[in-house]
Protein backbone atom coordinates (compact mmCIF):
# COMPACT_ATOMS: atom_id res chain seq x y z
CA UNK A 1 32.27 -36.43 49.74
CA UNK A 2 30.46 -33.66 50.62
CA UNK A 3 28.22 -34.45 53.43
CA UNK A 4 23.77 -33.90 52.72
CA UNK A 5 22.48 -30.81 54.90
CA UNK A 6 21.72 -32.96 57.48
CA UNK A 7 24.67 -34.38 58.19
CA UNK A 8 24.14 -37.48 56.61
CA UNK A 9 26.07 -39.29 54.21
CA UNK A 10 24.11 -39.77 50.72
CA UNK A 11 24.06 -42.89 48.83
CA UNK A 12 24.14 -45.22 52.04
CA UNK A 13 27.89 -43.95 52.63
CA UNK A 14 30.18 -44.79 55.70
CA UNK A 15 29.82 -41.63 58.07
CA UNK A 16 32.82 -41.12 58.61
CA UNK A 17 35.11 -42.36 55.29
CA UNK A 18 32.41 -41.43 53.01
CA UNK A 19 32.92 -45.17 51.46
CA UNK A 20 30.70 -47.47 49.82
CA UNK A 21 29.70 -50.97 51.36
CA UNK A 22 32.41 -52.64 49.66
CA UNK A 23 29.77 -55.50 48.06
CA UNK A 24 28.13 -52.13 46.54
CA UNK A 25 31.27 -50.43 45.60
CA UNK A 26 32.03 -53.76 43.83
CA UNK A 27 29.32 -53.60 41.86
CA UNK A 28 29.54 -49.55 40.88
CA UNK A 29 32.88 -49.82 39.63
CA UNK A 30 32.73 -53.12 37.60
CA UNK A 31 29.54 -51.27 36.31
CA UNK A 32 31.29 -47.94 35.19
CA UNK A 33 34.35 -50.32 33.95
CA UNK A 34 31.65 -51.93 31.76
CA UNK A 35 29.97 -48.41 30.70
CA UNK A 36 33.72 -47.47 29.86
CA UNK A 37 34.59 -50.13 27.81
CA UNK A 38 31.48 -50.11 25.73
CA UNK A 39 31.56 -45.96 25.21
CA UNK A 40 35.64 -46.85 23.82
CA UNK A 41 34.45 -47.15 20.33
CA UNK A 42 31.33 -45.13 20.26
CA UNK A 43 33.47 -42.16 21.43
CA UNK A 44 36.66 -43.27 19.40
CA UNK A 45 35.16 -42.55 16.17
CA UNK A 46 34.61 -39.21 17.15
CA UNK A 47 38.46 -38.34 18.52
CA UNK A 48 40.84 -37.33 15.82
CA UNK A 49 43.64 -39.57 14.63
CA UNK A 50 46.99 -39.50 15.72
CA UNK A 51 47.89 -36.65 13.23
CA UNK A 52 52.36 -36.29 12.59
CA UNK A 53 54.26 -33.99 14.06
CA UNK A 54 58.32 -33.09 13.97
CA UNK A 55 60.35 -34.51 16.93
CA UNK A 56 60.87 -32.39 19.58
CA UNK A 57 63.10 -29.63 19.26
CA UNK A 58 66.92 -30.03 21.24
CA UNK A 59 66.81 -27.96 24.08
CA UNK A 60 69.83 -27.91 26.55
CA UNK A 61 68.99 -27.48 30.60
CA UNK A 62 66.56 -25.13 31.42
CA UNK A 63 68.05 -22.08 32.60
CA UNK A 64 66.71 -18.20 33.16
CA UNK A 65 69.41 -17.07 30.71
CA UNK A 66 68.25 -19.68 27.84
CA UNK A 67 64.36 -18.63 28.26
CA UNK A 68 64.07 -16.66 25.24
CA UNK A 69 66.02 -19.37 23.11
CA UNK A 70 63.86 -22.10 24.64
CA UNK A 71 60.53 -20.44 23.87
CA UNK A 72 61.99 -19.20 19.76
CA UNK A 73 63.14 -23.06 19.65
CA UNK A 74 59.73 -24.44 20.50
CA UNK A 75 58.00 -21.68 18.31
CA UNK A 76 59.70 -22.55 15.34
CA UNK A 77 58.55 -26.34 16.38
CA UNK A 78 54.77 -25.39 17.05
CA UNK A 79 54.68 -23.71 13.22
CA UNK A 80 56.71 -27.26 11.94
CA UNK A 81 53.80 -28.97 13.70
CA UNK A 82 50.85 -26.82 11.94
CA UNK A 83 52.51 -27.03 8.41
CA UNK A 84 52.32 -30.89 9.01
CA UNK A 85 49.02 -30.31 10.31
CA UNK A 86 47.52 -28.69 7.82
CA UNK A 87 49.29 -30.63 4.65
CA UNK A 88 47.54 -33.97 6.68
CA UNK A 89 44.52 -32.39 6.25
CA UNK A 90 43.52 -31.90 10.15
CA UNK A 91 42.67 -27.92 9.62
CA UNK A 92 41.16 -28.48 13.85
CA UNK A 93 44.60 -29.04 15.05
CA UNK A 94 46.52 -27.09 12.04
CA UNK A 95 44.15 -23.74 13.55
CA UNK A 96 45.65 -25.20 17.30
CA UNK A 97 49.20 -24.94 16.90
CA UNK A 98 48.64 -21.74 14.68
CA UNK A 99 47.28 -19.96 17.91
CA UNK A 100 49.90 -21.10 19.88
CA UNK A 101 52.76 -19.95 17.57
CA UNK A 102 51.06 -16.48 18.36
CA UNK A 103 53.40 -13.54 19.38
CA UNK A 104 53.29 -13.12 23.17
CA UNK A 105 52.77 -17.60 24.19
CA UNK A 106 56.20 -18.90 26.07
CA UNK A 107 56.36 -23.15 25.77
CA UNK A 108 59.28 -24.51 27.89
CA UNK A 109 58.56 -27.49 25.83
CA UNK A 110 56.32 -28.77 23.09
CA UNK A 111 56.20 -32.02 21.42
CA UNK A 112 53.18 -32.09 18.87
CA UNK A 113 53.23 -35.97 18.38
CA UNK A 114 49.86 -37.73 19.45
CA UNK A 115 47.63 -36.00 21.54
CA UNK A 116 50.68 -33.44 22.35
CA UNK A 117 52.85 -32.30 25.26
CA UNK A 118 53.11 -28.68 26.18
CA UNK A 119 54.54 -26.59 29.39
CA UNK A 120 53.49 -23.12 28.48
CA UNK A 121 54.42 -20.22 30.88
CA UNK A 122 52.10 -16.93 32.29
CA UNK A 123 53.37 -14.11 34.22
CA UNK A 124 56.41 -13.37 35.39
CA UNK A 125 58.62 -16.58 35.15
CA UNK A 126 62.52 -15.05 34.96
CA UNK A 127 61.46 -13.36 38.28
CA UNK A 128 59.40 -15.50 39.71
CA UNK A 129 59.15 -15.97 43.64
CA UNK A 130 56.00 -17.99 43.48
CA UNK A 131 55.24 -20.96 40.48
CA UNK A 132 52.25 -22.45 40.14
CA UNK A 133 52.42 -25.69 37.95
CA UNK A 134 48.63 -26.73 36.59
CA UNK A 135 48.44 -30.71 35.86
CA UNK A 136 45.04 -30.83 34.62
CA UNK A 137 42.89 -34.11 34.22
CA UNK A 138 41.13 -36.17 31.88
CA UNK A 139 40.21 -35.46 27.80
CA UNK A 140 43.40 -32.30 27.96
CA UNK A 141 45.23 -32.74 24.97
CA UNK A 142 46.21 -29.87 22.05
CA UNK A 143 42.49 -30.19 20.54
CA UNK A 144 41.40 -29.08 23.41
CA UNK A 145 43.72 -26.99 24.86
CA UNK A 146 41.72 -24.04 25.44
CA UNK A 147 40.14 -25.02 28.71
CA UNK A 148 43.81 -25.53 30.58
CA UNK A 149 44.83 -22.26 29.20
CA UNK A 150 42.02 -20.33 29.87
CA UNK A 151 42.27 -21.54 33.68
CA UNK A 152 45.65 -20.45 33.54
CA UNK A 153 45.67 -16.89 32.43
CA UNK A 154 42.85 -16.32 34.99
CA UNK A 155 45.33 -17.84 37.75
CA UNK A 156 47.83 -15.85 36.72
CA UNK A 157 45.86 -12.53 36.42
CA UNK A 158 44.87 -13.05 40.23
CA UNK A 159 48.36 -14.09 41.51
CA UNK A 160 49.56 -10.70 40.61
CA UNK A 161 53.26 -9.70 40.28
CA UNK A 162 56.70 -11.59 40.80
CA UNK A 163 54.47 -14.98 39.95
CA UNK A 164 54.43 -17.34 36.78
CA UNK A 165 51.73 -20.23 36.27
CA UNK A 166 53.00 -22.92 33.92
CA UNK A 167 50.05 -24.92 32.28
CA UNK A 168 51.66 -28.46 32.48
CA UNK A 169 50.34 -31.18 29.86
CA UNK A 170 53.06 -33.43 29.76
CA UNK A 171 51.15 -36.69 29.91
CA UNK A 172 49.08 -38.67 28.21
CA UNK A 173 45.59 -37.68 29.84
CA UNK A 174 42.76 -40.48 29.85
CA UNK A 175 39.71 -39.95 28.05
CA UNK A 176 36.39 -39.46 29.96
CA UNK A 177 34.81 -42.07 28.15
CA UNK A 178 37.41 -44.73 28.64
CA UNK A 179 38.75 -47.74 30.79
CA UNK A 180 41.84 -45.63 31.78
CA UNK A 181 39.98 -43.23 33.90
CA UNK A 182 39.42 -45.54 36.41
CA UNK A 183 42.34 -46.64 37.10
CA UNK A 184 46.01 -45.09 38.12
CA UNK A 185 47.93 -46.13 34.77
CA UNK A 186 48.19 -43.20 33.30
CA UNK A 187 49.29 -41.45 37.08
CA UNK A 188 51.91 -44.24 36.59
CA UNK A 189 53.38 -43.20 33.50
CA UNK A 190 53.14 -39.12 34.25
CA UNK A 191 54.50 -39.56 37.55
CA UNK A 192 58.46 -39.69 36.39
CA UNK A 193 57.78 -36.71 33.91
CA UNK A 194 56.45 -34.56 36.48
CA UNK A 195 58.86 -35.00 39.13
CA UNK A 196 61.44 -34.60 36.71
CA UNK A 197 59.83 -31.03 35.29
CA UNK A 198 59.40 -29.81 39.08
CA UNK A 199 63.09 -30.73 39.87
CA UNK A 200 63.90 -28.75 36.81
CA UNK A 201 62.01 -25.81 38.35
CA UNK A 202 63.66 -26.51 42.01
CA UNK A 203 66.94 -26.05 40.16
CA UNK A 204 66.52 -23.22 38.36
CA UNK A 205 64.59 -21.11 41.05
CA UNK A 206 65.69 -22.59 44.19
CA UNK A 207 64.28 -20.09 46.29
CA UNK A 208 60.74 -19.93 44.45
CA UNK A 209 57.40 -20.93 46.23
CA UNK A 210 56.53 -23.64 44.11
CA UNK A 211 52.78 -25.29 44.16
CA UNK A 212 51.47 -28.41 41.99
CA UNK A 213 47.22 -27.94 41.41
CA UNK A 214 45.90 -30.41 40.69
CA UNK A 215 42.18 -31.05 38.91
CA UNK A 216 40.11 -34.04 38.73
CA UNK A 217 42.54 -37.19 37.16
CA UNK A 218 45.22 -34.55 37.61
CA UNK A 219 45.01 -35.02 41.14
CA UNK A 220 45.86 -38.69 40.85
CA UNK A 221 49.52 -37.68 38.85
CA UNK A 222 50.56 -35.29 41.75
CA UNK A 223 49.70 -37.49 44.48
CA UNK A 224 51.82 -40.22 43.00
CA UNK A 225 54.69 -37.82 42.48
CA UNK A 226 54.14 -36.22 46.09
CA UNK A 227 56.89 -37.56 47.97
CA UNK A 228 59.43 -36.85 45.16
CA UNK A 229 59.46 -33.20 44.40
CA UNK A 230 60.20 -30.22 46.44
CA UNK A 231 56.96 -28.21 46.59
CA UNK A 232 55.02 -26.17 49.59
CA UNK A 233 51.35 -27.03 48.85
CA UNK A 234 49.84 -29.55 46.61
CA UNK A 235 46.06 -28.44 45.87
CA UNK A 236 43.94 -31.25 44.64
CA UNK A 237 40.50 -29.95 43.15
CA UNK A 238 37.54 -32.09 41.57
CA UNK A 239 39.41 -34.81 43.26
CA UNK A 240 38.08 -38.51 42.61
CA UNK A 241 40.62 -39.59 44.79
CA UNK A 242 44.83 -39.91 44.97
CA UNK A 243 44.91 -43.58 45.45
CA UNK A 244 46.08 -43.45 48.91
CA UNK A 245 44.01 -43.78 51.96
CA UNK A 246 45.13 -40.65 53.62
CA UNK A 247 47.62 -36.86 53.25
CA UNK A 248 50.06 -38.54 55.21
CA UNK A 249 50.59 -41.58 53.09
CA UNK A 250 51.48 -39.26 50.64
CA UNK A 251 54.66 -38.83 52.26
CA UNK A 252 54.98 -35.40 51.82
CA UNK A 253 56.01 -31.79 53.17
CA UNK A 254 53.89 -29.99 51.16
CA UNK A 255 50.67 -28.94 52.82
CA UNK A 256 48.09 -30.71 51.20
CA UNK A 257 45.00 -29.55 50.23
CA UNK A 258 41.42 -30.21 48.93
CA UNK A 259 38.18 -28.57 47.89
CA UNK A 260 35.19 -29.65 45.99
CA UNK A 261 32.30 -27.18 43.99
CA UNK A 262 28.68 -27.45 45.64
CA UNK A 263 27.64 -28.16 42.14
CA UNK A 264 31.21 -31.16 40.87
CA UNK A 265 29.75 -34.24 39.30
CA UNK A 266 33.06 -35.79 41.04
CA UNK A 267 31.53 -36.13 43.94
CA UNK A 268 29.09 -38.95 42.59
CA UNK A 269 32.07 -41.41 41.55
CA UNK A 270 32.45 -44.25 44.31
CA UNK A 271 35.23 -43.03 46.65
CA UNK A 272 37.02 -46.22 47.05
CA UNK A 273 39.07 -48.66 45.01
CA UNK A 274 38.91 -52.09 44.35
CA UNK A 275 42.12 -54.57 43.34
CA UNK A 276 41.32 -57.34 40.90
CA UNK A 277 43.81 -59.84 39.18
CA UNK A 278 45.55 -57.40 36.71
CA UNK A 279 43.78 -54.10 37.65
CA UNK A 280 43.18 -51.56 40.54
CA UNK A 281 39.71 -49.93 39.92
CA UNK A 282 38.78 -46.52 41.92
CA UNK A 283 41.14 -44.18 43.34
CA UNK A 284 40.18 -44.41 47.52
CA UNK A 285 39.50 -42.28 49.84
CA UNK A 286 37.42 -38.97 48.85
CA UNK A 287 39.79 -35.73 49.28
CA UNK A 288 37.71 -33.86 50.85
CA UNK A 289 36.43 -36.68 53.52
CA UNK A 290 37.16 -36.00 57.54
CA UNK A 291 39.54 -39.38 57.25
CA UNK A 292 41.94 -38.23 54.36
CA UNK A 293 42.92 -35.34 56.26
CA UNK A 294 44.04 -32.55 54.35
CA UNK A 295 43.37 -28.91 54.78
CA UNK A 296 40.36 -27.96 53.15
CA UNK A 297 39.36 -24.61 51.13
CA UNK A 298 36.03 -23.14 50.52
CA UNK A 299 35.05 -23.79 46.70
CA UNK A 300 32.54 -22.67 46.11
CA UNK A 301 29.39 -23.86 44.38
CA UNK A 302 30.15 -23.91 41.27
CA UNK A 303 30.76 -27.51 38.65
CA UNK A 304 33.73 -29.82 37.76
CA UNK A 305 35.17 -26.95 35.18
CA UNK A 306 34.63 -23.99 37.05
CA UNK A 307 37.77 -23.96 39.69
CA UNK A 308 39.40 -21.37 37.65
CA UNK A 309 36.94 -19.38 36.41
CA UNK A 310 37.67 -15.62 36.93
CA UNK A 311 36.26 -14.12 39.60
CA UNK A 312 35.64 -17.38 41.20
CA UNK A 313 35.54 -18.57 45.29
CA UNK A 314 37.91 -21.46 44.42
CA UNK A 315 40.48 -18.93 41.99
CA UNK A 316 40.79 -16.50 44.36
CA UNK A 317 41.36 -19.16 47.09
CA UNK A 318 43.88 -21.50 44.91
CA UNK A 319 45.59 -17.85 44.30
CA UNK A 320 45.96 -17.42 47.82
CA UNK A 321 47.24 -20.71 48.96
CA UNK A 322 50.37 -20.45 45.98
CA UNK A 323 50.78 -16.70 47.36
CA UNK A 324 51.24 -18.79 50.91
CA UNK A 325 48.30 -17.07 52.21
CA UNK A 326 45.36 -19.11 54.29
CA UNK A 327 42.24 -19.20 52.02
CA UNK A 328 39.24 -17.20 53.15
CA UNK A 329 35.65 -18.28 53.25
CA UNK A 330 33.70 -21.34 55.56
CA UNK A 331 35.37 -24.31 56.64
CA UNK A 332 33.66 -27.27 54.34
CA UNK A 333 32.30 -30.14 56.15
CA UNK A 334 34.83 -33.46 56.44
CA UNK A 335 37.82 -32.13 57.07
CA UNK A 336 40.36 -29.55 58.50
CA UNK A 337 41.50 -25.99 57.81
CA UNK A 338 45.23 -24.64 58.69
């Protein structure tokens, strides 16, 4: 956590961790558990039914030849999806999938079932020599899409040429208002799927720079994955923590970084976790904290959305860590720079 101006760790925080007492941290997160659970049905009302979609379509290994036939197979999908959509009667996500069957969007995969799974490519994939995989965080799904697109094309605008981002949802992201975003289950699940997409990448473009970025619950997914794929930075933004106590137990030899907006709610949640009898609550150490460790990037002062927002501190210095450039701007207190 960001330290005050002072020096001085808000909220009666360890000095040096950035930690709750752990009686107070107990409290906190049964309290936000509680919240959670309560806000389940009060928000649940509101989210859309699981609304049908067509299996999958059969796609053989992902090669740079097969591109083109892998993106007209998972068009043809994304329209199957929309007719089903629409003859259901959800016009929000039939007007989804109709802007993503647009002329001009690639999807290395697409399955429209439930809240969706999507790997959609911008820039320059065939001949790439840096990839920058986006696994965003909580409430991403295809209703609201936008946001993880939008951060995206504005990554890929500033990477310039002979560089492809690929917006990765391929998991089942927790909702804000919800039990699961407080603890690692749904990292758990995601973590197989992701390792098995980046291997996919490592495969096809063996000598590509590849980067996971990772926002908020996002961050969580590549940390557990971090010792299993073949990447040379792992960039962990609006961080609430990895679930490990520091970079090196990520067992990794990616260079691993961290950065947090003046302005991120994120930096509010209780940077610690807590085990109980069937459940780990909290995600440990903060990111961005002198004890984690990692190399730290200047980002700016702007909120938890606002990492990739064009013209950004934090865009053009996640563009210049996947171009395997040092970022630019002051050191942030806590931690250490390359």
């Amino acid at each position: 956590m960001a330290s005050s101006p002072h020096g001085q760790q808000p909220h009666g925080r360890h000095p040096r961790t950035g930690r709750l007492p752990i009686g107070r941290l107990r409290r906190t997160l049964i309290a936000l558990l509680v919240a959670a659970s309560v806000a389940v049905p009060l928000s649940g009302a509101a989210r859309p039914a699981a609304v049908p979609a067509p299996a999958p379509a059969a796609l053989g290994p992902l090669t740079v030849a097969g591109l083109d036939g892998r993106y007209a197979a998972n068009r043809g999908n994304i329209l199957a999806a929309e007719k089903m959509a629409d003859d259901y009667g959800n016009r929000r996500r039939a007007r989804a999938l109709g802007a993503m069957a647009e002329p001009g969007r690639n999807f290395l995969s697409f399955d429209g079932r439930d809240g969706g799974r999507t790997a959609e490519v911008f820039g320059d994939l065939p001949h790439a020599e840096r990839i920058a995989v986006l696994v965003p965080g909580s409430d991403t799904s295809l209703d609201q899409y936008g946001r993880l697109r939008n951060g995206a094309l504005a990554l890929s605008r500033q990477l310039g040429p002979r560089a492809a981002v690929i917006a990765w949802m391929g998991y089942e992201t927790p909702a804000t208002a919800s039990p699961e975003i407080l603890t690692p289950g749904r990292a758990d699940d995601a973590t197989p799927e992701l390792t098995s997409f980046v291997g996919e990448l490592r495969s096809t473009w063996p000598a590509a720079r590849i980067s996971l970025l990772c926002h908020s619950y996002g961050s969580v997914v590549c940390a557990k994955a971090a010792s299993r794929v073949d990447v040379a930075d792992i960039v962990l933004y609006g961080s609430p923590g990895t679930s490990f106590d520091t970079a090196a137990a990520l067992r990794t030899r990616a260079t691993v970084w961290a950065g947090r907006g003046g302005a991120d709610w994120i930096s509010d949640v209780p940077h610690a976790s807590l085990q109980l009898p069937f459940l780990t609550l909290g995600f440990g150490t903060d990111p961005v904290s002198r004890h984690f460790g990692a190399h730290l990037f200047d980002a700016g002062p702007g909120g938890h959305s606002d990492y990739l927002a064009p013209g950004s501190v934090p865009l053009k210095n996640i563009a210049r860590i996947v171009n395997g450039q040092l970022p630019i701007g002051p050191t942030p207190l806590g931690g250490r720079r390359a």
